[in-house]
Protein backbone atom coordinates (compact mmCIF):
# COMPACT_ATOMS: atom_id res chain seq x y z
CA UNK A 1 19.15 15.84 1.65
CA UNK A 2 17.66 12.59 -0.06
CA UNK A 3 14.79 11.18 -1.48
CA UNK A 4 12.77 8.50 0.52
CA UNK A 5 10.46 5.64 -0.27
CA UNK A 6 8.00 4.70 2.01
CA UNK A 7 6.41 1.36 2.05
CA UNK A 8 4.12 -1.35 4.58
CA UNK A 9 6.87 -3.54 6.14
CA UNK A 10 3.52 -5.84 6.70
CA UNK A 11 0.38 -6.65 5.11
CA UNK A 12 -0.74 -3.03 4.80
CA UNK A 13 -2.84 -0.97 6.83
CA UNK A 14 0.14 0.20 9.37
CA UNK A 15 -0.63 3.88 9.41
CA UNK A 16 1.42 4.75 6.19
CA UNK A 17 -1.33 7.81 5.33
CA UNK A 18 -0.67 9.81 8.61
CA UNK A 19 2.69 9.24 8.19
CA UNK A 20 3.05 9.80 4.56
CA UNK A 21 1.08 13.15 5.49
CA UNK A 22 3.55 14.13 8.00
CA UNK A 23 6.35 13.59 5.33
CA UNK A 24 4.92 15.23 2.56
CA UNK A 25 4.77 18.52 4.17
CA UNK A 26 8.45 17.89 3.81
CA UNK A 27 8.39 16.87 0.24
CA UNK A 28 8.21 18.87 -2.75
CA UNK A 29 7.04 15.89 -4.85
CA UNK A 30 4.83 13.06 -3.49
CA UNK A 31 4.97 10.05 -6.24
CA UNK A 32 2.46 6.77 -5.98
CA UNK A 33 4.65 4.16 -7.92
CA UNK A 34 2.55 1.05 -7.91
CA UNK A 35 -1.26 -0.97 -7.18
CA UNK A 36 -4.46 0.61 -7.90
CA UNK A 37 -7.38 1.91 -5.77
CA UNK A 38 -7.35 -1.42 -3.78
CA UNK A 39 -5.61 0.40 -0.78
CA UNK A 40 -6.37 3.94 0.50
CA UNK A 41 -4.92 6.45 3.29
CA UNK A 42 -6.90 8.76 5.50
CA UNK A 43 -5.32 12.02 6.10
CA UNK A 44 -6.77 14.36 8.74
CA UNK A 45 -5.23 17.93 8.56
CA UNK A 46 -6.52 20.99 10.32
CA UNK A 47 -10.09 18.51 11.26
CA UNK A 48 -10.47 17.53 7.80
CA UNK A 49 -10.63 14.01 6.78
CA UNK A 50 -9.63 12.81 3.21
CA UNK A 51 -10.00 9.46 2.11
CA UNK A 52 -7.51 9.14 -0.47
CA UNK A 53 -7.17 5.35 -2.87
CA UNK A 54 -5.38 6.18 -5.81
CA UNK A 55 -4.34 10.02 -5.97
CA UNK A 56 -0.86 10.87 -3.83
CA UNK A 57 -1.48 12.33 -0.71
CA UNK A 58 0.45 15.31 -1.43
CA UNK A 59 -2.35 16.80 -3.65
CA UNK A 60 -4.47 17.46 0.05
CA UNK A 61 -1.26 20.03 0.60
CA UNK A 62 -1.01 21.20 -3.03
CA UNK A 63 2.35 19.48 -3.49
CA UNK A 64 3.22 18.29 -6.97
CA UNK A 65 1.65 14.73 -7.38
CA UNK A 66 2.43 12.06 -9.82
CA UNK A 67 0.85 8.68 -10.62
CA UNK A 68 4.01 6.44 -11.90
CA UNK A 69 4.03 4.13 -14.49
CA UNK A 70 3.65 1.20 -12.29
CA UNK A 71 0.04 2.30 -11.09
CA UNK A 72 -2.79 0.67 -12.36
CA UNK A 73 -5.31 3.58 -13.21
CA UNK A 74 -9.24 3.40 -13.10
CA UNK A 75 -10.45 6.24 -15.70
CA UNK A 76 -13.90 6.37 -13.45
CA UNK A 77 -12.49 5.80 -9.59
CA UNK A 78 -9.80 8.48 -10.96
CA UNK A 79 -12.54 11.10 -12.02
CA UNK A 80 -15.22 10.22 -8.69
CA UNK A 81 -11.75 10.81 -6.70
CA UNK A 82 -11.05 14.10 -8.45
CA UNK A 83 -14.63 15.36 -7.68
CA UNK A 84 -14.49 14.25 -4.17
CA UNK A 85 -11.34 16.26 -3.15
CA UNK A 86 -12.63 19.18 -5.14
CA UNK A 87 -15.82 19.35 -2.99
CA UNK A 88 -13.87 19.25 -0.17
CA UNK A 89 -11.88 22.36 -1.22
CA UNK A 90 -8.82 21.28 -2.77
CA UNK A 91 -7.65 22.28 -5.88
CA UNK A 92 -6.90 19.69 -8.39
CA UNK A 93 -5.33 20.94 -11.92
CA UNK A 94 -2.63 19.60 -13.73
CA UNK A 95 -0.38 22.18 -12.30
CA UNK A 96 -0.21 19.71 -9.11
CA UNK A 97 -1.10 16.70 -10.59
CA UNK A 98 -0.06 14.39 -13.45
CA UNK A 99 -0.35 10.89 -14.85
CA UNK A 100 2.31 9.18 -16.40
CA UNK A 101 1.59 8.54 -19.98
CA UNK A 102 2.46 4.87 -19.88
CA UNK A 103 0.40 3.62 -17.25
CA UNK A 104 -2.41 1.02 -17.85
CA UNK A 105 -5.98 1.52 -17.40
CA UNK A 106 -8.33 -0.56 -15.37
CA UNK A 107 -11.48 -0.91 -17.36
CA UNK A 108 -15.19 -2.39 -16.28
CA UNK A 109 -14.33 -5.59 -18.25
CA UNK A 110 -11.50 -5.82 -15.09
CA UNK A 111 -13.71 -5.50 -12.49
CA UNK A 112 -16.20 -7.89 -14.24
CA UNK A 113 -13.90 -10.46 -14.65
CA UNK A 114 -12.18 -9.98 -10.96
CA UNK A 115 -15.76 -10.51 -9.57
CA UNK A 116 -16.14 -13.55 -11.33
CA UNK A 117 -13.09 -15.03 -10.17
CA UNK A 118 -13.59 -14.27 -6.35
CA UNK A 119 -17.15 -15.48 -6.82
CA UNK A 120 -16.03 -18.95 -8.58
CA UNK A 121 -13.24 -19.47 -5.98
CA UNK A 122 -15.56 -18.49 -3.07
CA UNK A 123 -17.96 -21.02 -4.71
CA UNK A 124 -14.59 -23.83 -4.12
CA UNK A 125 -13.06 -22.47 -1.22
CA UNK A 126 -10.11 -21.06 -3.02
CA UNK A 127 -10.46 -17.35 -3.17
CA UNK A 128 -7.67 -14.59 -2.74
CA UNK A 129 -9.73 -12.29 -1.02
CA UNK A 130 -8.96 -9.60 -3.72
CA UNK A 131 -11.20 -5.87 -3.57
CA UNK A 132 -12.76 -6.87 -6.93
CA UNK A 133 -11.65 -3.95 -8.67
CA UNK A 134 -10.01 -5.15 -11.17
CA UNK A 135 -6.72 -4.47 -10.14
CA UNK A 136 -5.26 -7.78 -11.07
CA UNK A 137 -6.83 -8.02 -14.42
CA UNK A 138 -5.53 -5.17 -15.38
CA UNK A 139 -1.77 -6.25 -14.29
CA UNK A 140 -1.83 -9.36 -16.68
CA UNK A 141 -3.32 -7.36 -19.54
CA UNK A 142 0.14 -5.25 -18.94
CA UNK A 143 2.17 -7.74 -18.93
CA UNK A 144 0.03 -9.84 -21.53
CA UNK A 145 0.95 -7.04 -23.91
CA UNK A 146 -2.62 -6.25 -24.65
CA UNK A 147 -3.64 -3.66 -22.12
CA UNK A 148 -5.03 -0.05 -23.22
CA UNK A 149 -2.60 2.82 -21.58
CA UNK A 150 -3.35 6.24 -20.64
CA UNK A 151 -1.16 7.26 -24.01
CA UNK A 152 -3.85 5.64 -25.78
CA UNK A 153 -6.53 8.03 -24.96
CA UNK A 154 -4.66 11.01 -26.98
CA UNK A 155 -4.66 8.71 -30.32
CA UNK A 156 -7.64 7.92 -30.83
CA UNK A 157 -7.19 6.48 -34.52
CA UNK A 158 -5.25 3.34 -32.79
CA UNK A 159 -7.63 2.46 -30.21
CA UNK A 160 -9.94 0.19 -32.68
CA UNK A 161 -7.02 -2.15 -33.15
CA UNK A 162 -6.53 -2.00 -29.62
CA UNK A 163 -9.71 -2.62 -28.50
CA UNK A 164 -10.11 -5.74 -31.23
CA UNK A 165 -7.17 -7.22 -29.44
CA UNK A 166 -8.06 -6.71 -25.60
CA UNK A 167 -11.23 -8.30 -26.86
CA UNK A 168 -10.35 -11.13 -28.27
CA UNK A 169 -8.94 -12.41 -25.15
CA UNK A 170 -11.47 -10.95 -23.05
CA UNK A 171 -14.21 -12.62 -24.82
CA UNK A 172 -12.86 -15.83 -24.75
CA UNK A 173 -12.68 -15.85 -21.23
CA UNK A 174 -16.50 -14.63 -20.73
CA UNK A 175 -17.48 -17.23 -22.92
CA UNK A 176 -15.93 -19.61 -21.00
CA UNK A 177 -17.45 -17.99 -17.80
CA UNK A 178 -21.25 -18.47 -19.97
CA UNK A 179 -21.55 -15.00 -19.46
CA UNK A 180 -22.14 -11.95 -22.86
CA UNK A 181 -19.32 -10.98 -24.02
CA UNK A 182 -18.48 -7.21 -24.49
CA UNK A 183 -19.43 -5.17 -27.82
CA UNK A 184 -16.66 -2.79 -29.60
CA UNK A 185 -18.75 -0.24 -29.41
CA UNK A 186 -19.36 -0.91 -25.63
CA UNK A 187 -15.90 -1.06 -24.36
CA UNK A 188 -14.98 2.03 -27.38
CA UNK A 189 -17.59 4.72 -25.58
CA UNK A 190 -16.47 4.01 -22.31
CA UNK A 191 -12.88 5.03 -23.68
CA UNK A 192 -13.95 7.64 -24.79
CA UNK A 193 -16.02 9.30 -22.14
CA UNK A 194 -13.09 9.35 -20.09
CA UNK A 195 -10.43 10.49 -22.55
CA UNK A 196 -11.15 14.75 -21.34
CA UNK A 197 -11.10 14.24 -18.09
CA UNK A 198 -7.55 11.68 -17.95
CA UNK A 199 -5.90 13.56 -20.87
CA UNK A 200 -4.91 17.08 -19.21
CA UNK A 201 -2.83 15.66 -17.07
CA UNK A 202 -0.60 13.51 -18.79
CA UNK A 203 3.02 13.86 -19.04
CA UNK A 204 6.43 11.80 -19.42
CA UNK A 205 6.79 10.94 -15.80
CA UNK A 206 10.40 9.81 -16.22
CA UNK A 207 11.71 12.92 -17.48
CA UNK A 208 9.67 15.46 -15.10
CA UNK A 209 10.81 13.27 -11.76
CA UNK A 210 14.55 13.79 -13.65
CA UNK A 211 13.86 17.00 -13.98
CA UNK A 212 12.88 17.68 -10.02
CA UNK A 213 15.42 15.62 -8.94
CA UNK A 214 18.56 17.29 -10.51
CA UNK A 215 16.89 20.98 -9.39
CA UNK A 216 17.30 19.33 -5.77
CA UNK A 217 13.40 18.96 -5.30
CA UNK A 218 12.58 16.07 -2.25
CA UNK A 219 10.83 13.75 -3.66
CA UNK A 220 8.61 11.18 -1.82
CA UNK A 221 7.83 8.03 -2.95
CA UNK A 222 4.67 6.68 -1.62
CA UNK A 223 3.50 2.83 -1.45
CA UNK A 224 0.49 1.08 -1.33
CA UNK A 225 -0.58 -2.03 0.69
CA UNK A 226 2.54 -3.96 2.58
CA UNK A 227 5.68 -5.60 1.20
CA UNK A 228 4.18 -9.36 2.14
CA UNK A 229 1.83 -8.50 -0.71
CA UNK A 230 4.50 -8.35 -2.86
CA UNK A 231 4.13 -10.71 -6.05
CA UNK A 232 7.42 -12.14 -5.29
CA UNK A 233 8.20 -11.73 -1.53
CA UNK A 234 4.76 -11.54 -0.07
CA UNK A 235 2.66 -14.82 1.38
CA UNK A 236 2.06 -15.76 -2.63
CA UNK A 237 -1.04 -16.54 -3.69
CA UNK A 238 -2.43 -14.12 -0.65
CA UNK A 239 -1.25 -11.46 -2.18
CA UNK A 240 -1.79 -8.31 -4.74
CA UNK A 241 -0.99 -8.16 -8.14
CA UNK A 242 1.93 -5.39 -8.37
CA UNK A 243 5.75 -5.03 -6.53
CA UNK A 244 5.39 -3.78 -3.68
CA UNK A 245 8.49 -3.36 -1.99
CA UNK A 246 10.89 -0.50 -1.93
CA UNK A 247 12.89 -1.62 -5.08
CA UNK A 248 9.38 -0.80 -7.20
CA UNK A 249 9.75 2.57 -6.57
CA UNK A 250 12.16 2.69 -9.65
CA UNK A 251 10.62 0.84 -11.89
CA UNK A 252 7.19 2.44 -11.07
CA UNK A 253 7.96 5.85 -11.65
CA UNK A 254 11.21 5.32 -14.33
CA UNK A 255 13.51 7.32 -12.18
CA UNK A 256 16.55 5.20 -11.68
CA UNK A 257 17.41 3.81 -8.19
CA UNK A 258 20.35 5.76 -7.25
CA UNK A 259 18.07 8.30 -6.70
CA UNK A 260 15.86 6.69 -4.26
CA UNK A 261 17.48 7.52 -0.91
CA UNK A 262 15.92 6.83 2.29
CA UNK A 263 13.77 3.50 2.55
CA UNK A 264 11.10 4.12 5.44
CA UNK A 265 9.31 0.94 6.74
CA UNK A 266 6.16 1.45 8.60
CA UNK A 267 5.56 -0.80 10.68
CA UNK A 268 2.36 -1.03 13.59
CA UNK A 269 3.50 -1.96 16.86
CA UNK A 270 1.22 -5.32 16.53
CA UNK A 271 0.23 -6.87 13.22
CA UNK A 272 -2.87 -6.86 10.92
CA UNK A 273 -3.73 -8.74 8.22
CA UNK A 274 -7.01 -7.97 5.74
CA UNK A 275 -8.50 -11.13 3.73
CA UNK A 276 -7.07 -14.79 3.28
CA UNK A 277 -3.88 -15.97 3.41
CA UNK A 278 -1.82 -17.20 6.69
CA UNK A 279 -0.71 -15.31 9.32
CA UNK A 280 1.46 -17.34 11.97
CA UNK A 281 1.28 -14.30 15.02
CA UNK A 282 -3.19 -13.98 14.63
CA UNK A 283 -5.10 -13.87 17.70
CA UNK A 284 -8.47 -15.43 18.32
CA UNK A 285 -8.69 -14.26 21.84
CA UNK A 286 -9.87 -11.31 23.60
CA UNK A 287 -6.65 -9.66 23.36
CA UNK A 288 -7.39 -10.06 19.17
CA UNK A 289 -10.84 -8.73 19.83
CA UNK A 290 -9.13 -5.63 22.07
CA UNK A 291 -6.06 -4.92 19.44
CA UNK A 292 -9.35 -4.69 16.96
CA UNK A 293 -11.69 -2.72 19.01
CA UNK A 294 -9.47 0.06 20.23
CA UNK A 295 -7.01 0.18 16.96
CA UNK A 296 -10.17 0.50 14.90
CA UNK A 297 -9.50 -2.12 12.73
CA UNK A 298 -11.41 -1.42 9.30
CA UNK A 299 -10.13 -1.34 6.23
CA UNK A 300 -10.48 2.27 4.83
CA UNK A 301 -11.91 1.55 1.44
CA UNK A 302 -13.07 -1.52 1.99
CA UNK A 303 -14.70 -1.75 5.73
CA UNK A 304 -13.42 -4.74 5.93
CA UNK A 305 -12.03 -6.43 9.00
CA UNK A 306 -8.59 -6.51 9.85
CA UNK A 307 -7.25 -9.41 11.46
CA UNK A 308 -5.33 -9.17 14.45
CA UNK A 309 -2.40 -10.88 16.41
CA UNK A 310 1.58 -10.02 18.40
CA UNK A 311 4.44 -8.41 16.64
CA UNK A 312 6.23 -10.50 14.23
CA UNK A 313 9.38 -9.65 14.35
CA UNK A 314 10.30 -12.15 11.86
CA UNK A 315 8.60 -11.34 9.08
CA UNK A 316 9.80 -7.49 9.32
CA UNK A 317 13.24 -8.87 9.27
CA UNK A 318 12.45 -10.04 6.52
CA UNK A 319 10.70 -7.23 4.76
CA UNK A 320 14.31 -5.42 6.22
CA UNK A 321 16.12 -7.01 3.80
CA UNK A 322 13.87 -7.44 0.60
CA UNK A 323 13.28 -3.79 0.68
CA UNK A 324 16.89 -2.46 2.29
CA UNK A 325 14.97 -0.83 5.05
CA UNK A 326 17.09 1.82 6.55
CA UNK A 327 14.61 3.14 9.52
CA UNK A 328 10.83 2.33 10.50
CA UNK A 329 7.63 4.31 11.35
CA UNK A 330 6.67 2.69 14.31
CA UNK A 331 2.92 3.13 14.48
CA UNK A 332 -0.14 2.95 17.26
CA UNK A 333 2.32 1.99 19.77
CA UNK A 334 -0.94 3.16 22.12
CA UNK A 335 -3.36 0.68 20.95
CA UNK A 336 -0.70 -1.67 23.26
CA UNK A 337 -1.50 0.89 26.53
CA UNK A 338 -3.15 -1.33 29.21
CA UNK A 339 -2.17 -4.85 28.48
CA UNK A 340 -0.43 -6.70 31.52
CA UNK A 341 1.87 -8.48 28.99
CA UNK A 342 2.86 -8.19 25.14
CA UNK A 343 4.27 -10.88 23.74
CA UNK A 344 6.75 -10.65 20.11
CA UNK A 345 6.98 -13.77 17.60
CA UNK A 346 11.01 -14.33 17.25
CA UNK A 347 10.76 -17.31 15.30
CA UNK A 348 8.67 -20.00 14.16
CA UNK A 349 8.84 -23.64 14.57
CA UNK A 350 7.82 -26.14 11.20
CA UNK A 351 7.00 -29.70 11.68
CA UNK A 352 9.17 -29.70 14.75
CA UNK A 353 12.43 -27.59 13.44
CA UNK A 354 12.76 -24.22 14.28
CA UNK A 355 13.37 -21.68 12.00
CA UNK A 356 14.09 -18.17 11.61
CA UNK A 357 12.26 -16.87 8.02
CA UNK A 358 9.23 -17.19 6.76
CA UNK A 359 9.20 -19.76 3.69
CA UNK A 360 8.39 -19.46 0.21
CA UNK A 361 5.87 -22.85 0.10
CA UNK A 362 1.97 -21.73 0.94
CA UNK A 363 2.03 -25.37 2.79
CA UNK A 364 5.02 -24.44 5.22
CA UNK A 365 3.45 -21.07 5.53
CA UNK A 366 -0.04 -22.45 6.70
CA UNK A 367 2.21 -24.61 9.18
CA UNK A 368 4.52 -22.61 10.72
CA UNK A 369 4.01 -21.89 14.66
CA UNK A 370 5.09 -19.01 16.09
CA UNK A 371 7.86 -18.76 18.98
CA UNK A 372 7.27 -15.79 21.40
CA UNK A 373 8.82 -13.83 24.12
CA UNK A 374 6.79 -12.23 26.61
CA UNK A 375 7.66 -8.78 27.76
CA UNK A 376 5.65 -6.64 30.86
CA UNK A 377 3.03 -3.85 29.29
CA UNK A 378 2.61 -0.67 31.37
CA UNK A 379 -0.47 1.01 32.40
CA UNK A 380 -0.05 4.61 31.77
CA UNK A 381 -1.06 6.12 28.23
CA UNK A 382 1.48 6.84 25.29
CA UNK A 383 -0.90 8.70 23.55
CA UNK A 384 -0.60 11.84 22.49
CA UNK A 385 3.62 11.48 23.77
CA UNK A 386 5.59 13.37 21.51
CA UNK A 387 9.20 12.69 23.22
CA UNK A 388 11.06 9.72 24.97
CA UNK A 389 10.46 11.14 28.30
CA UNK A 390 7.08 11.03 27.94
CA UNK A 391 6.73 7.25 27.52
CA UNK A 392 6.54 4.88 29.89
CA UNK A 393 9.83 2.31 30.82
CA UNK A 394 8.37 -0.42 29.34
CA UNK A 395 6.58 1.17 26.00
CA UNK A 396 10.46 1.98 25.52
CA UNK A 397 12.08 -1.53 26.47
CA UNK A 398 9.28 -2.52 23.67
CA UNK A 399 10.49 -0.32 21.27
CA UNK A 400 14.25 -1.13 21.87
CA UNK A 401 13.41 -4.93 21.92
CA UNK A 402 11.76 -3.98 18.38
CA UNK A 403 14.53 -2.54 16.99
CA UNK A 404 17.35 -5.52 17.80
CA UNK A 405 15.08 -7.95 16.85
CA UNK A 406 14.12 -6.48 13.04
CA UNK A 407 17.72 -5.11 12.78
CA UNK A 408 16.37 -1.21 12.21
CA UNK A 409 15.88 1.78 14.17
CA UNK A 410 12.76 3.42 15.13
CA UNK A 411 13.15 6.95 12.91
CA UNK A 412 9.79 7.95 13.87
CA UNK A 413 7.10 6.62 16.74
CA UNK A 414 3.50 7.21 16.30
CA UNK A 415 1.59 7.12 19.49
CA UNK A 416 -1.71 8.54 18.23
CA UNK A 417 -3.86 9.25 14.99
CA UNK A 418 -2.77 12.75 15.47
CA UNK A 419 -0.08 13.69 12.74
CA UNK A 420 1.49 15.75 15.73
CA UNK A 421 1.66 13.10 17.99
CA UNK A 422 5.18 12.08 16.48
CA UNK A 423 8.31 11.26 18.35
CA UNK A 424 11.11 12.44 15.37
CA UNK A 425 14.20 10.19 16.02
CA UNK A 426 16.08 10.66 12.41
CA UNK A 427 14.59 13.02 9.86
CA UNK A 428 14.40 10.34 6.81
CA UNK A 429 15.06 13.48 4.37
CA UNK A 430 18.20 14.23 5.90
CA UNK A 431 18.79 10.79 6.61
C-alpha cells in the first residue's frame, strides 16, 4: 500500500477531477498541495455535479480533506465554496476538513492588482493570460516575506503591523498604477470578517498528515493545473505562479517525500492548452474545431476556451521525468472515435535541427515545429469500454504507441466522463 500524487502531465484540464474522484474513494485522505482557485474539477457522483476550485475533492465523499501549506487561500472564494457544497447536501465541518495554519491568503488587493496587470499587458500585447484572481500576487507576497497567513487570523493583536507592511508595498504599486490606494481600516475589516468562518478549521498540517501516515491511512495528493505550468519546468512566462509538479507535493503539505509513493500522470489522449503561451502540436483545422466540439472544451471555472491540437508525446516525456512519473491516467481516449487518422508529435524540429525536448528559451519555444507520425483511427466507439477487449485494434495500437513513446504505462484508461467507465491496469495504491 502507498501514497500517490496525482498531477496534469500537460497544461491542465486532462480529466484529473473524474479521476481524482475515482481515487479518492480509495483514499482515506485527499490533500490539495499547491495553486489557488485558478483551476477547478467537476465531479459527478450518483447524477450530482460538483464544481470544485479550491476545496479537495474528497470532501464530496466525506473523506478527510486538507488544504497544504503550498495553497494559496481566498478567505471569500473559500467561504462561497463552503456554502455551495453545503446546499448541495454535503457536510462540511472541520471534522473532514482543515486548513493548514501556514498557508497565505489571497486578499482583494490581489485580485485588484492581477487585473491591472492583465489589463496593462493586454493594453501592449504582453499578457499571461492569468484568471485574475489574484493567485500570483499572492505567491510573491509569500515569498516577498510580507504576506498575511491563515495563522494570522487567530492573533489578532499582530495583524496591524502586518497589515502596515503588506501596505506599504501595496500602495506603492497602486500609486504607480494612478489608482487609490487601500485604507488600514479597509484591508483590517475585510480580515476580520473572515477570521470565524477560516479559523475552525485550522490545524498543523504537517503533523496531522504524519500522524495518518504512520496509522497506515492512504493518502492522496491532489494537483492543480498541469506540470508545463510549473514555475520552473512549464512554458515560463505562460505559466502559473506555484510548483506544480509531483515533487510539490512535499513541500506543499510538509510531509516529507519518502512518503509520497505513487506519481500518477494524467494525461488526455490529445492535448489542450487554456490562454497564451506556445503550443507546438495546436490545430487550426477542423479536426481542432472537432477535438473542441465533442471533448467539450471549456474551462470549468473559467468558460474559457481550450485550445486544441495531436498528442505530444514529447512534452509528456518530459513531464515523465521532472515529476518521476511512474504510470498515467490516460483520459477521453473517445473524443479520438471517428477520425480516419491520428497523428502523435515525436519530436520537433528548431531552425532546421531536430530535437527531442522542449527548450527552456520562450523564443525556441515559439519556434519549434512539430514532427509527427500518423497512425490509422477506427470507427467503432470506446466509450463507455471498461476492458481491453472492448476496444477497438487500433484505439489499443494508440495506446501502446503512447506508452513507448512517453516511457510510462497506461495504469488507468478513461474512455468516458463516466467515473465507471475505467479500464484499471495497475491499482496506483498498491502500486
Amino acid at each position: 500500500m502507498t501514497n500517490v500524487v496525482v498531477i496534469g502531465s500537460q497544461w491542465g484540464d486532462e480529466g484529473k477531477g473524474k479521476i481524482v474522484d475515482w481515487l479518492s474513494e480509495r483514499a482515506d485522505v485527499i490533500v490539495r498541495f499547491q495553486g489557488g482557485h485558478n483551476a477547478g474539477h467537476t465531479l459527478v457522483v450518483d447524477g450530482v455535479s460538483y464544481k470544485l476550485a479550491l476545496l479537495p475533492s474528497g470532501l464530496v465523499r466525506g473523506k478527510l480533506s486538507v488544504i497544504g501549506n503550498g495553497v494559496v487561500v481566498d478567505p471569500h472564494h473559500f467561504v462561497a465554496e463552503v456554502e455551495k457544497l453545503r446546499a448541495q447536501g454535503v457536510a462540511v465541518t472541520p471534522d473532514v476538513l482543515r486548513i493548514a495554519e501556514n498557508a497565505p491568503l489571497i486578499l482583494s488587493l490581489h485580485r485588484d492588482l492581477d487585473a491591472m496587470r492583465e489589463d496593462a499587458a493586454s493594453n501592449s500585447g504582453t499578457k499571461i493570460g492569468t484568471t485574475r484572481r489574484g493567485i500570483g500576487p499572492a505567491y510573491e507576497d509569500k515569498v516577498g516575506r510580507r504576506a498575511i497567513r491563515v495563522i494570522d487570523l487567530a492573533e489578532p493583536e499582530t495583524l496591524p503591523a502586518k497589515i502596515d507592511r503588506l501596505l506599504t508595498h501595496h500602495n506603492a504599486l497602486r500609486r504607480g498604477m494612478g489608482v487609490n490606494e487601500i485604507s488600514f481600516d479597509a484591508l483590517h475589516q475585510e480580515l476580520s470578517s473572515v477570521a470565524e468562518h477560516i479559523l475552525p478549521y485550522i490545524d498543523q498540517v504537517w503533523r496531522l498528515l504524519d500522524e495518518q501516515r504512520k496509522a497506515g491511512a492512504r493518502i492522496l495528493f491532489e494537483g492543480a493545473q498541469g506540470a508545463l505550468l510549473d514555475n520552473d519546468h512549464g512554458t515560463y512566462p505562460f505559466v502559473t505562479s506555484s510548483n506544480t509538479v509531483a515533487g510539490q507535493a512535499a513541500a506543499g503539505s510538509g510531509l516529507g517525500p519518502t512518503a509520497l509513493g505513487y506519481v500518477l500522470g494524467i494525461t488526455k489522449a490529445y492535448t489542450t492548452r487554456v490562454g497564451e503561451g506556445p503550443f507546438p502540436c495546436e490545430l487550426h483545422d477542423e479536426i481542432g474545431q472537432h477535438l473542441s466540439t465533442v471533448g467539450r472544451e471549456v474551462g470549468v471555472n473559467t468558460g474559457r476556451p481550450r485550445r486544441c491540437g495531436w498528442f505530444d508525446a514529447v512534452l509528456v516525456r518530459q513531464t515523465v521525468k521532472t515529476s518521476g512519473i511512474t504510470g498515467i491516467a490516460l483520459t477521453k481516449l473517445d473524443v479520438l472515435d471517428g477520425l480516419d487518422e491520428l497523428k502523435i508529435c515525436v519530436g520537433y524540429t528548431l531552425d532546421g535541427k531536430e530535437i527531442d525536448y522542449l527548450p527552456a528559451s520562450q523564443a525556441a519555444q515559439a519556434r519549434v515545429e512539430p514532427i509527427y507520425i500518423t497512425l490509422e483511427g477506427w470507427k467503432e466507439s470506446t466509450v463507455g469500454a471498461r476492458k481491453w477487449a472492448d476496444l477497438p485494434a487500433q484505439a489499443i495500437k494508440y495506446v501502446r504507441q503512447v506508452e513507448e513513446l512517453i516511457g510510462a504505462p497506461v495504469a488507468l484508461l478513461s474512455t468516458s466522463p463516466e467515473r465507471e467507465d475505467t479500464i484499471l491496469v495497475t491499482d496506483p495504491f498498491e502500486g
